[in-house]
Protein backbone atom coordinates (compact mmCIF):
# COMPACT_ATOMS: atom_id res chain seq x y z
CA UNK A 1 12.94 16.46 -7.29
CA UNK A 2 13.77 19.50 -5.80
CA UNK A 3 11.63 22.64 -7.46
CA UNK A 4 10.08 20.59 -9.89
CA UNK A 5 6.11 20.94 -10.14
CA UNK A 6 4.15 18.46 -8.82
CA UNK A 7 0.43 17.08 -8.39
CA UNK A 8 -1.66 14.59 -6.06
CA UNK A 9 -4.40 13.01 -6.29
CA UNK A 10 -6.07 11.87 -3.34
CA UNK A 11 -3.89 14.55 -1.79
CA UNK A 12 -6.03 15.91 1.50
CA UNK A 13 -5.67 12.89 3.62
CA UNK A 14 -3.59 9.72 4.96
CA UNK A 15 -0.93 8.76 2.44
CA UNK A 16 -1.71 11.33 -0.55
CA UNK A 17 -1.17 14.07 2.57
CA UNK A 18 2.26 12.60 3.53
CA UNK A 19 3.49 12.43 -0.45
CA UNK A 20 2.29 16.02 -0.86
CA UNK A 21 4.37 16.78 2.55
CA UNK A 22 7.60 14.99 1.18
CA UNK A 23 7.23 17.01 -2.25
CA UNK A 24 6.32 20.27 -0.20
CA UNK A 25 9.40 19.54 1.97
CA UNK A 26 11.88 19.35 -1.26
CA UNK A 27 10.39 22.41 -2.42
CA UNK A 28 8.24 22.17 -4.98
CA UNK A 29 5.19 23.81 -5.99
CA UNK A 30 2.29 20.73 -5.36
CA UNK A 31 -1.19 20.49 -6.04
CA UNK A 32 -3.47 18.61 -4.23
CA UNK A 33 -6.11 17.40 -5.39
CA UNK A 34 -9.55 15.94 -3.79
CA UNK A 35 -13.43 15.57 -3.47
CA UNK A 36 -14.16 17.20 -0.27
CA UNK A 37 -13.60 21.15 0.01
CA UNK A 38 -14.06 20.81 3.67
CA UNK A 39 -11.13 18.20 4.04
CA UNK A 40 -9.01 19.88 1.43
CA UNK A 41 -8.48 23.29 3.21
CA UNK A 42 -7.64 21.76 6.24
CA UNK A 43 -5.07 19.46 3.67
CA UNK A 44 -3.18 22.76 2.10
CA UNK A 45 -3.06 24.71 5.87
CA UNK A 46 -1.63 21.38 7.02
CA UNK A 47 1.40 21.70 4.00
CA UNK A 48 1.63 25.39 4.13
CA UNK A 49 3.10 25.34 7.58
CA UNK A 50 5.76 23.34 5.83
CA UNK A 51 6.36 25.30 2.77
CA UNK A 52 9.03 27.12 1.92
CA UNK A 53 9.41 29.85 -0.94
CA UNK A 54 6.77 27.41 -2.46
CA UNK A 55 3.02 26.92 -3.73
CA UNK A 56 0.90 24.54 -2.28
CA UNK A 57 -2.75 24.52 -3.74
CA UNK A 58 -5.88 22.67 -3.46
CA UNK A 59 -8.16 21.78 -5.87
CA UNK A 60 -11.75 20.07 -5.89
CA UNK A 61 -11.76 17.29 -8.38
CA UNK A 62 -13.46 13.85 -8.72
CA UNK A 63 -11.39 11.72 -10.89
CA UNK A 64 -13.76 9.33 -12.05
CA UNK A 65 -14.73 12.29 -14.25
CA UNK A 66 -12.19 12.76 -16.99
CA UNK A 67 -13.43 16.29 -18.14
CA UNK A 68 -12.93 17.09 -14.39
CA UNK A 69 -9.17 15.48 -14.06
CA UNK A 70 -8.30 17.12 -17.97
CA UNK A 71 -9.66 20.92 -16.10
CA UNK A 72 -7.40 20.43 -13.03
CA UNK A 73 -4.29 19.38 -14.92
CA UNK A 74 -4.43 22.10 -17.63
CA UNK A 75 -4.82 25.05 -14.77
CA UNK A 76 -2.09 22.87 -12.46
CA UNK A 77 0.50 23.35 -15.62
CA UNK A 78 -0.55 26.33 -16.26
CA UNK A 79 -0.14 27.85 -13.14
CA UNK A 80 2.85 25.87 -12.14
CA UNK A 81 4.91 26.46 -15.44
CA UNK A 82 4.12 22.85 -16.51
CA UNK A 83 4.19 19.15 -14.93
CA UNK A 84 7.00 17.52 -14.05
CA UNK A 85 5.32 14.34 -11.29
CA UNK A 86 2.03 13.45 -11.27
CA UNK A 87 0.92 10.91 -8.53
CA UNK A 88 -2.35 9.08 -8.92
CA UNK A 89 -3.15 8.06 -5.20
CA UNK A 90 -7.02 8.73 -5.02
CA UNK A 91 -8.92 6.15 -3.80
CA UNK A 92 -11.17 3.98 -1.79
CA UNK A 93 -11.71 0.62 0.15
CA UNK A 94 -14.66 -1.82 0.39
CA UNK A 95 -14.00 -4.25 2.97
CA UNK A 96 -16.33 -7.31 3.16
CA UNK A 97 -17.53 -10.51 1.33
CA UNK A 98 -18.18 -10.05 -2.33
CA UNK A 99 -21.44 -11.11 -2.52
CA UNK A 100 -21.97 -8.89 0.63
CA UNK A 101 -20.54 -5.92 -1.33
CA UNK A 102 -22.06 -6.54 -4.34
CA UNK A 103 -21.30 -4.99 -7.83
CA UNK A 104 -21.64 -1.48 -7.07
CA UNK A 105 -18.46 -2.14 -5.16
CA UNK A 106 -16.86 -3.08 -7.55
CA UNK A 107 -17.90 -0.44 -10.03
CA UNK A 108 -16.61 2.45 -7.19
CA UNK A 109 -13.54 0.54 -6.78
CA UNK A 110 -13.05 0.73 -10.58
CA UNK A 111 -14.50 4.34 -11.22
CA UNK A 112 -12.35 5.69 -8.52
CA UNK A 113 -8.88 3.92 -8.40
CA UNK A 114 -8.49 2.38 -12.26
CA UNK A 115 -10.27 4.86 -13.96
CA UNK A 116 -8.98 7.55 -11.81
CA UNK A 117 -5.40 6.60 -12.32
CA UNK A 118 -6.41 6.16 -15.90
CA UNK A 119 -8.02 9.93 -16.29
CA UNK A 120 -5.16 11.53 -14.03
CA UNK A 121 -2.64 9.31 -16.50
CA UNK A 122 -3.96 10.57 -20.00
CA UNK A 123 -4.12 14.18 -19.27
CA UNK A 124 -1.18 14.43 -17.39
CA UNK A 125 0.95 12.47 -19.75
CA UNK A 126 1.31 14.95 -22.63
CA UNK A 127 2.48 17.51 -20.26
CA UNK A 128 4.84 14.81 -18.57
CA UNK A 129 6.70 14.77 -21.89
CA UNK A 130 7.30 18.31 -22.22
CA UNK A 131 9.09 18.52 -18.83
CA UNK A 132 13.02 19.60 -18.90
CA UNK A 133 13.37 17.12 -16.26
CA UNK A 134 11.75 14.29 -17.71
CA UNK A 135 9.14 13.41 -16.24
CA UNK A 136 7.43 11.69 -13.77
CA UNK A 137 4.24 9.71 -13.22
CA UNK A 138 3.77 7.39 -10.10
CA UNK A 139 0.21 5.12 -9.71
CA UNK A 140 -0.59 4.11 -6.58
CA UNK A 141 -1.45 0.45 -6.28
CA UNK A 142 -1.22 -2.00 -3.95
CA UNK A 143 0.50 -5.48 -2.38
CA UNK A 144 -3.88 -6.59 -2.66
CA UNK A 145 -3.56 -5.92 -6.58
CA UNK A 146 -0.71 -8.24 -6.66
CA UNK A 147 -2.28 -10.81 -4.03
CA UNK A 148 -6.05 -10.98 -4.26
CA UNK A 149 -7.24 -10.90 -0.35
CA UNK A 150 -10.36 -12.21 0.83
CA UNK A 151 -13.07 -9.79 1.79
CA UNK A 152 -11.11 -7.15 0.06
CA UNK A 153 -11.70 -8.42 -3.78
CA UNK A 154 -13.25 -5.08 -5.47
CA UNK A 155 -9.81 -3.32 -3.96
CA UNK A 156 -8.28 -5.83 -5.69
CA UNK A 157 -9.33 -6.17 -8.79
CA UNK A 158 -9.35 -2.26 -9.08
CA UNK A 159 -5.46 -2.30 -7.77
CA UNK A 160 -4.28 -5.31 -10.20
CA UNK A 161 -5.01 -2.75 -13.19
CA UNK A 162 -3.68 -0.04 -11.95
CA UNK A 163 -0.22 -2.12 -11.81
CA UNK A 164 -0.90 -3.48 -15.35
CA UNK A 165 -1.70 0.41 -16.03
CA UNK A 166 1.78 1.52 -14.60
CA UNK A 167 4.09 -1.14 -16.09
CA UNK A 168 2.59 -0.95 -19.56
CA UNK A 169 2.51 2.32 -19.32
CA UNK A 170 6.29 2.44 -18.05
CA UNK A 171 7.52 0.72 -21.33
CA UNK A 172 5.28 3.14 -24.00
CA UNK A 173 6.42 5.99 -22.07
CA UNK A 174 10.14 5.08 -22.29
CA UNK A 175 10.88 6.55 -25.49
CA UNK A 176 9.45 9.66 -24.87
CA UNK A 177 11.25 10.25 -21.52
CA UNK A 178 8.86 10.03 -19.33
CA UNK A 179 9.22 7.34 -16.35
CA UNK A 180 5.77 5.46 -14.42
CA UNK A 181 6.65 3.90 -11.49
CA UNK A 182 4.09 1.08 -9.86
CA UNK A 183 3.96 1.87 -6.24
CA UNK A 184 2.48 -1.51 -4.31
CA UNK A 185 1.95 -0.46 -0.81
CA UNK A 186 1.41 -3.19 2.16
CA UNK A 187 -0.46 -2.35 5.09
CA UNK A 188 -0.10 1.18 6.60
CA UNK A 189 -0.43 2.90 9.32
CA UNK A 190 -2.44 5.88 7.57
CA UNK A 191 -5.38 5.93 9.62
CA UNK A 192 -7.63 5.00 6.40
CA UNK A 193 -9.84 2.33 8.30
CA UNK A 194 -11.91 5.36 9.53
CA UNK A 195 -12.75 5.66 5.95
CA UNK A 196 -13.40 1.95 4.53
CA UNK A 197 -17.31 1.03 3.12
CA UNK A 198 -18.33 -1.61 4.82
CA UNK A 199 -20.80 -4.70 3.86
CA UNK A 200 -21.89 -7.55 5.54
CA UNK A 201 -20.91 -7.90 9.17
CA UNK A 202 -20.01 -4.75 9.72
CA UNK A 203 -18.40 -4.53 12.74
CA UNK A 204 -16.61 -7.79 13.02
CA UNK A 205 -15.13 -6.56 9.85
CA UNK A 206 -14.28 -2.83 10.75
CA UNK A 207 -12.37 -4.38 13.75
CA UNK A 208 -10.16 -7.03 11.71
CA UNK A 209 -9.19 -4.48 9.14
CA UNK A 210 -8.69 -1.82 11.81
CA UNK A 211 -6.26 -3.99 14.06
CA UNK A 212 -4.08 -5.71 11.23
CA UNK A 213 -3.60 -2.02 9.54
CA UNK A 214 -2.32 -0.68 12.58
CA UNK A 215 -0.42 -3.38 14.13
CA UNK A 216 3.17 -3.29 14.52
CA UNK A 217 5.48 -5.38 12.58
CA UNK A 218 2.83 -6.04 9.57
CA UNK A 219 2.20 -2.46 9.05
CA UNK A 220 3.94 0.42 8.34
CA UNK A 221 4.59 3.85 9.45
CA UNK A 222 2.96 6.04 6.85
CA UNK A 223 5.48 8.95 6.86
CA UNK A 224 8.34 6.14 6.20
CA UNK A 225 5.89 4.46 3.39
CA UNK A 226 6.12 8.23 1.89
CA UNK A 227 9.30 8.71 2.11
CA UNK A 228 10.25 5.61 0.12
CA UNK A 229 7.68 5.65 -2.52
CA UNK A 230 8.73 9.78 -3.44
CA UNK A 231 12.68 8.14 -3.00
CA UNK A 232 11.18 6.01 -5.72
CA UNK A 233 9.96 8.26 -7.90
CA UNK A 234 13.24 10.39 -7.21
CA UNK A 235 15.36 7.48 -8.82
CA UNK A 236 12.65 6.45 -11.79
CA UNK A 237 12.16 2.97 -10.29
CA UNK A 238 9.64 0.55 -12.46
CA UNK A 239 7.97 -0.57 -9.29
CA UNK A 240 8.60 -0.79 -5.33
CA UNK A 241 6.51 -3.29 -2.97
CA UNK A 242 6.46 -1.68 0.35
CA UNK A 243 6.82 -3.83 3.72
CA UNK A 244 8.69 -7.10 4.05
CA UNK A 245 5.25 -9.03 4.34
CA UNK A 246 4.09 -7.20 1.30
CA UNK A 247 6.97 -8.70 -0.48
CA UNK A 248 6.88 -12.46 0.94
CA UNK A 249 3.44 -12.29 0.16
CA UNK A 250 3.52 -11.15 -4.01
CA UNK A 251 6.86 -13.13 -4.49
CA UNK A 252 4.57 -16.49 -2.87
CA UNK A 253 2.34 -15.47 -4.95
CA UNK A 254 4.33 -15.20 -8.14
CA UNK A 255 6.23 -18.46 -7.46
CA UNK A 256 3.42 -20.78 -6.16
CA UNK A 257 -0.34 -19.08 -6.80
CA UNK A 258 -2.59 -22.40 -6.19
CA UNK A 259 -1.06 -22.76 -2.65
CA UNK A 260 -1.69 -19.20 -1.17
CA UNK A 261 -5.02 -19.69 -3.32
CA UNK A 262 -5.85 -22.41 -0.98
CA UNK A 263 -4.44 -20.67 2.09
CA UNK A 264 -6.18 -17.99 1.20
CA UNK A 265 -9.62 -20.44 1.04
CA UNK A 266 -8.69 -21.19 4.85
CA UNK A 267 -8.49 -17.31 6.14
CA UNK A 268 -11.67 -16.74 4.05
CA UNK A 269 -13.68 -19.50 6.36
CA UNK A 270 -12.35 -17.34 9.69
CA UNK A 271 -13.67 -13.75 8.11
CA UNK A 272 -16.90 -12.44 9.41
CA UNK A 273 -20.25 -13.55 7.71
CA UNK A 274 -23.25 -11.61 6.92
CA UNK A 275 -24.28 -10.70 9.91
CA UNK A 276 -24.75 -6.79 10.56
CA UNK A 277 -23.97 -5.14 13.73
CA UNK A 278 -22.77 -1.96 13.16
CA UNK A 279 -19.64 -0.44 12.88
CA UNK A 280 -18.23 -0.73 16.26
CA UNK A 281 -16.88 -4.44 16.38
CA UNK A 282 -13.25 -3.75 18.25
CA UNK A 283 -12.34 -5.64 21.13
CA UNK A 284 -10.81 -4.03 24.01
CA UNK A 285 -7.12 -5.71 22.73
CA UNK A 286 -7.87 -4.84 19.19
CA UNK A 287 -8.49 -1.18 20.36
CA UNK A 288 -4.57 -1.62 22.06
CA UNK A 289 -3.03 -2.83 18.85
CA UNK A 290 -4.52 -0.70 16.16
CA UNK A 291 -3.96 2.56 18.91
CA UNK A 292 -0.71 3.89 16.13
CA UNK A 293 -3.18 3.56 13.21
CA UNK A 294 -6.03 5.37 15.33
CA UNK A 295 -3.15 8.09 16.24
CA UNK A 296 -2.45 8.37 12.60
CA UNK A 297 -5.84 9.05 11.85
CA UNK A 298 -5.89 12.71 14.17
CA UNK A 299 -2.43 13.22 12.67
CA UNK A 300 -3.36 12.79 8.77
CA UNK A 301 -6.65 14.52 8.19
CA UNK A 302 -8.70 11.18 8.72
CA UNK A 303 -11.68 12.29 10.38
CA UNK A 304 -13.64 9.31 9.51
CA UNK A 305 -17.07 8.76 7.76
């Protein structure tokens, strides 16, 4: 991928941050792309340090709004002497019971992460095909749209079509040279529990989601979760499931859905309730364990809500 042109969504923090990094790194010109101004700037003086004979840029864009998304790519190929990768990575997490979270959840979860990838998808994808390198167009999903988790179900749904999105995508897209590769990420070390909307018991659930996305051997380290997904990309793989639990846990899936259905009825009974206390709900030992993911947080732009 080296010099190609490149742009992020979700770029300014946590994993979108470390993809732009890998693509800054290999010296391309990237794009990042994101809601907050504020969080943005700090994004592109974060990649600059790393640039070399190479544009990094930032611009403000919302993707659930298409006129928005069809604006940034048209001034990104323009500026960059067309699109060669596109990454859709914007996107957001509601952590809680359903009812709890109730359907405006599940609309932002759509709006944001389908839709988004949708928008960033369309307009991008006519560019895409003019690229002399053939190009590129990776959607962000995740091992919870290929295993629906308790207390995480809008994220879930939302993720399952973005990887029916990418893979039907992937086989339209064939003939006209143009590769989509379904990235399903497990848990990461990314810091992104500072940024989660909560329901129900607040706390209690801030502190399970908090220790089990930074705790060693389940998680990941973020910068090696980059690394592998933009390797992906590199080598126009249809899709890549990131973490050996990620893996065990779609492949159980695939092969035997009514039993981690009902194993998944069990973990749902020992998840918080309703109750709301707030979002500090950490223990002293979940503090210990999760201490990488809060680390990653400083590190990757995550300054919390």
């Amino acid at each position: 991928m080296k010099d190609l042109s490149v742009l992020v969504t979700g770029g300014s923090r946590g994993l979108g941050l470390l993809l732009a990094r890998q693509c800054v790194e290999r010296r391309c010109d990237v794009t990042v792309a994101a809601r907050d101004e504020e969080e943005l700037d700090r994004a592109v003086g974060l990649l600059r340090r790393r640039a070399r004979d190479t544009g990094v840029t930032g611009r403000v864009c919302d993707v659930t709004d298409r006129a928005a998304v069809r604006e940034l790519v048209e001034r990104t190929a323009e500026e960059q002497r067309g699109l060669d990768v596109v990454v859709a990575n914007a996107g957001n997490i509601q952590v809680g019971p359903a009812e709890e979270s109730g359907t405006e959840a599940f609309r932002s979860a759509m709006e944001t992460m389908f839709f988004g990838a949708l928008h960033t998808s369309m307009e991008s994808l006519p560019h895409l095909r003019e690229s002399p390198a053939g190009g590129r167009l990776g959607l962000i999903g995740s091992v919870g749209g290929l295993l629906p988790v308790p207390h995480l179900v809008p994220y879930s749904c939302a993720k399952s079509a973005v990887g029916a999105l990418a893979e039907g995508l992937h086989a339209e897209e064939a003939a006209h040279g143009v590769t989509v590769t379904a990235v399903h990420p497990g848990l990461m070390r990314t810091g992104s529990h500072n940024q989660v909307e909560l329901s129900g018991d607040e706390g209690s659930e801030f502190a399970w989601f908090a220790t089990l996305a930074g705790l060693p051997g389940l998680s990941m380290d973020a910068l090696r979760a980059a690394e592998r997904i933009v390797r992906a990309l590199e080598r126009r793989r249809t899709r890549v499931v990131l973490t050996p639990a990620a893996q065990l846990g779609a492949k159980a899936y695939g092969v035997a859905p009514t039993l981690v259905t009902r194993t998944n009825e069990v973990v749902a009974r020992l998840m918080p309730g309703a109750q709301r206390s707030g979002r500090t709900g950490r223990s002293r030992w979940q503090s210990a364990v999760s201490a990488l993911n809060d680390r990653a947080a400083r590190r990757l732009n995550q300054t919390g809500a």
